[in-house]
Protein backbone atom coordinates (compact mmCIF):
# COMPACT_ATOMS: atom_id res chain seq x y z
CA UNK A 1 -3.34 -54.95 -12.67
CA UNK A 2 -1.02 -53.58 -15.17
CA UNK A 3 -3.48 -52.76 -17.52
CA UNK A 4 -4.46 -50.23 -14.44
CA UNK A 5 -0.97 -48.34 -14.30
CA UNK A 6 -1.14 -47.10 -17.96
CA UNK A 7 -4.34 -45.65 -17.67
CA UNK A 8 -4.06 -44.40 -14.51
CA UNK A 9 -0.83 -42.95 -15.76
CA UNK A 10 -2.14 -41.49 -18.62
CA UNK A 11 -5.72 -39.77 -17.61
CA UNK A 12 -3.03 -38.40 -14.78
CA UNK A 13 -1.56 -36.72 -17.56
CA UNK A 14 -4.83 -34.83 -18.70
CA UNK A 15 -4.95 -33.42 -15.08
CA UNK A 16 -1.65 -31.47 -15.45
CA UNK A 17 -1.56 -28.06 -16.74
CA UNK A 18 -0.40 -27.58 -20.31
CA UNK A 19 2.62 -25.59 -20.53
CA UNK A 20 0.23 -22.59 -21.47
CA UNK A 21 -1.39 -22.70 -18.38
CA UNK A 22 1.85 -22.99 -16.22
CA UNK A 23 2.86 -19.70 -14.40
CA UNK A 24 6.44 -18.14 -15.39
CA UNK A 25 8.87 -18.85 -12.35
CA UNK A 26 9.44 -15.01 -12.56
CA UNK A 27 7.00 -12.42 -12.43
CA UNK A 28 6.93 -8.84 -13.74
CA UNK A 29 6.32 -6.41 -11.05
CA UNK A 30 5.88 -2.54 -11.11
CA UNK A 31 8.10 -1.21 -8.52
CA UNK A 32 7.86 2.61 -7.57
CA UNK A 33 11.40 4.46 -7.73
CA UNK A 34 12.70 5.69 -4.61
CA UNK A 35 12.34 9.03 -6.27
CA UNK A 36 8.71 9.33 -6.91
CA UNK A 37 8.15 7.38 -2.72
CA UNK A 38 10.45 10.52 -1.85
CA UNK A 39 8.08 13.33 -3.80
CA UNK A 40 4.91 11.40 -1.83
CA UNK A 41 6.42 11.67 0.87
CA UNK A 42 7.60 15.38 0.63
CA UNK A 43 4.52 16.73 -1.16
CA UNK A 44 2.20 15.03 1.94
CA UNK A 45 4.29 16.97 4.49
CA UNK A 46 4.26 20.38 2.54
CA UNK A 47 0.43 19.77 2.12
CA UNK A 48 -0.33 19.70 5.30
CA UNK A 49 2.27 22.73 5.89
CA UNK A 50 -0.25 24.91 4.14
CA UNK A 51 -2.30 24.01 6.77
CA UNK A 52 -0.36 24.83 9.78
CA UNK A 53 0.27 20.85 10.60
CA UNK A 54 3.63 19.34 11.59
CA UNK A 55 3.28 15.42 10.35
CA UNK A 56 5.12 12.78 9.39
CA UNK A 57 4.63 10.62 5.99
CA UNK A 58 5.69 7.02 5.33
CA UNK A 59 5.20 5.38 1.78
CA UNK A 60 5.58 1.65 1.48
CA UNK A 61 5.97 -0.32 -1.59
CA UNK A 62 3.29 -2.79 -2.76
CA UNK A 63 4.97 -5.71 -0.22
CA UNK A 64 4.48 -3.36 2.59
CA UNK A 65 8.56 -2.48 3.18
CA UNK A 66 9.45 1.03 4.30
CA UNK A 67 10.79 2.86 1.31
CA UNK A 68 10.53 6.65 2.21
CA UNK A 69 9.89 7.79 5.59
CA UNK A 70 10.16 11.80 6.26
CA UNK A 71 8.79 13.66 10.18
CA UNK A 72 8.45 17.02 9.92
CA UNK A 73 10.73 19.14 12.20
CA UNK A 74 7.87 19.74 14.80
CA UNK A 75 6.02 16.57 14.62
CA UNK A 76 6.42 14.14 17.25
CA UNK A 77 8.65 10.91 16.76
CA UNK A 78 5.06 8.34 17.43
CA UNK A 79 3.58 9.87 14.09
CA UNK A 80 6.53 8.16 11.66
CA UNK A 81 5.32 4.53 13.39
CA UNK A 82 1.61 5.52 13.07
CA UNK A 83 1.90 6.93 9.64
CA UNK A 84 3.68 4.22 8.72
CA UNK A 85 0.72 1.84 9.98
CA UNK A 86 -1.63 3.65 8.34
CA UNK A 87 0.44 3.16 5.09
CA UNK A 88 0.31 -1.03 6.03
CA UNK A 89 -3.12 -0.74 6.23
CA UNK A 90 -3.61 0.70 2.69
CA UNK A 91 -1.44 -1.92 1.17
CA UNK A 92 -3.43 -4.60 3.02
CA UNK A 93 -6.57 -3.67 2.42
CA UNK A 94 -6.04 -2.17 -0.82
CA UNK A 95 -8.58 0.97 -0.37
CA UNK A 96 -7.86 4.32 1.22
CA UNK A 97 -8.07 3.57 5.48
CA UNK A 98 -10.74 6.23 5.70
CA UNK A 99 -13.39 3.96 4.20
CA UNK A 100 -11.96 0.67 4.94
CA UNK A 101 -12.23 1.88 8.76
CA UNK A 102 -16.19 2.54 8.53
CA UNK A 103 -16.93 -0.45 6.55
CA UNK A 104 -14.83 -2.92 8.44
CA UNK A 105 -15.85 -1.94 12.22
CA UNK A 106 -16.37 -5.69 12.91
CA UNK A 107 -12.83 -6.25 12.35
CA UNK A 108 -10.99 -3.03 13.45
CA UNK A 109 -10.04 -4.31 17.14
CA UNK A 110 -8.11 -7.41 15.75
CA UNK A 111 -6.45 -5.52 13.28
CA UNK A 112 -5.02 -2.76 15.33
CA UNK A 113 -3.25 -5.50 17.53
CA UNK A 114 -1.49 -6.76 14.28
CA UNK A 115 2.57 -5.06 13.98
CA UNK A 116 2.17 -2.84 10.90
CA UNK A 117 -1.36 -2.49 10.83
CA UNK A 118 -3.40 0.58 11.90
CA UNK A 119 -6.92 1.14 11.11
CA UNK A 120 -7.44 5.26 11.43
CA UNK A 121 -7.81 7.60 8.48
CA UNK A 122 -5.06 8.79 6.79
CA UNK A 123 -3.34 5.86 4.61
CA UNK A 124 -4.06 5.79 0.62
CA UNK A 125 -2.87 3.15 -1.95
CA UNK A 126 -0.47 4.37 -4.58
CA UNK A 127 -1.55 2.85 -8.15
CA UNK A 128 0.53 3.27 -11.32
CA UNK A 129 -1.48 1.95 -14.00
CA UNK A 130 -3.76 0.19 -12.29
CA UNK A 131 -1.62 -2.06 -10.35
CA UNK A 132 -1.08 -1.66 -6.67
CA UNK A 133 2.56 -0.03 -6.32
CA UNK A 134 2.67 0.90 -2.24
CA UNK A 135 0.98 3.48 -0.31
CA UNK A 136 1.58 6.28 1.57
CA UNK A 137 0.25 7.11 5.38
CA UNK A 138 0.46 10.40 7.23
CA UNK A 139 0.35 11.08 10.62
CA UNK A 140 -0.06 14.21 13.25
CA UNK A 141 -2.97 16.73 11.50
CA UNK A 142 -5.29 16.89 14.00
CA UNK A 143 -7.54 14.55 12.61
CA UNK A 144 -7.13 11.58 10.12
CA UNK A 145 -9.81 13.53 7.72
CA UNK A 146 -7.07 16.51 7.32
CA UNK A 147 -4.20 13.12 7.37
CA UNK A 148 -5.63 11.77 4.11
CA UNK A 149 -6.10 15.25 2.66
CA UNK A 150 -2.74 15.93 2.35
CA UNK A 151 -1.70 12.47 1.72
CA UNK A 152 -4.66 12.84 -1.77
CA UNK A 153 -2.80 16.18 -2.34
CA UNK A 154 0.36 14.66 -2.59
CA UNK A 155 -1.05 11.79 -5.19
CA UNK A 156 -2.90 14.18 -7.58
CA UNK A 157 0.70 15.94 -7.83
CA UNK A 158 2.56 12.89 -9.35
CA UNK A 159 -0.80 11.58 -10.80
CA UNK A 160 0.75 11.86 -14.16
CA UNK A 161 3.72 10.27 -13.27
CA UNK A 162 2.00 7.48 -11.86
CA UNK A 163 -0.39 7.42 -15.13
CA UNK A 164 2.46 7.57 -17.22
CA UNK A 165 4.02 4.47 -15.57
CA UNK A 166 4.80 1.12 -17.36
């Protein structure tokens, strides 16, 4: 019987991860600057200006916390909450709400009863050099089509910023 504790003790051993293979105890994350949330959120309401819209915009950061949140002067108070949704549903899913809504119609009903979560058009992820960084929803075009139109004009304005990130 003690012959079986060494070798138990040592093929254990070969089943833990090298220190190579061990993950750091703190991770490097890209974090967007309130700044460059602001501009999103700015250049998604004057956007949709141009089009005669009063709407709100919300950009989260890639954990899905509110980090700008603007409503236009005319645009009701219930399109900061659903822009914001939108914006949760980007980061969750990862993919512009648009297309995650008509591929995922066997899930849309649960998800819409989750807090943060909307599934309607108008929510976009925000990359910065290929990493998820947050996303940014709009809310109260008529229409989530003309939502996420404003919301991709405001992304191919700081598109080099975001490029440019490291």
């Amino acid at each position: 019987m003690s012959m079986r504790v060494p070798a138990i003790l040592a093929m254990s051993a070969f089943a833990l991860p090298s220190a190579a293979e061990t993950q750091p105890d703190l991770l490097p994350v890209r974090q967007m600057s309130l700044e460059l949330a602001r501009d999103i959120a700015t250049l998604s309401i004057e956007a949709c200006r141009k089009g005669g819209y009063s709407v709100s915009a919300v950009v989260l950061d890639r954990a899905g916390n509110l980090q700008a949140a603007l409503r236009d002067s005319l645009a009701p108070r219930y399109t900061l909450e659903i822009a914001e949704r939108k914006a949760g549903m980007a980061v969750m899913s990862g993919s512009d709400t648009g297309g995650f809504r008509a591929s995922r119609a066997d899930i849309r009903p649960e998800l819409n009863h989750m807090r943060g979560l909307i599934v309607m058009e108008g929510g976009l992820p925000i990359r910065a050099a290929g990493s998820l960084v947050g996303a940014v929803g709009v809310s109260g075009a008529p229409g989530g089509e003309k939502d996420a139109a404003c919301a991709e004009e405001a992304l191919k304005a700081v598109q080099e910023r975001l490029e440019l990130a490291s």
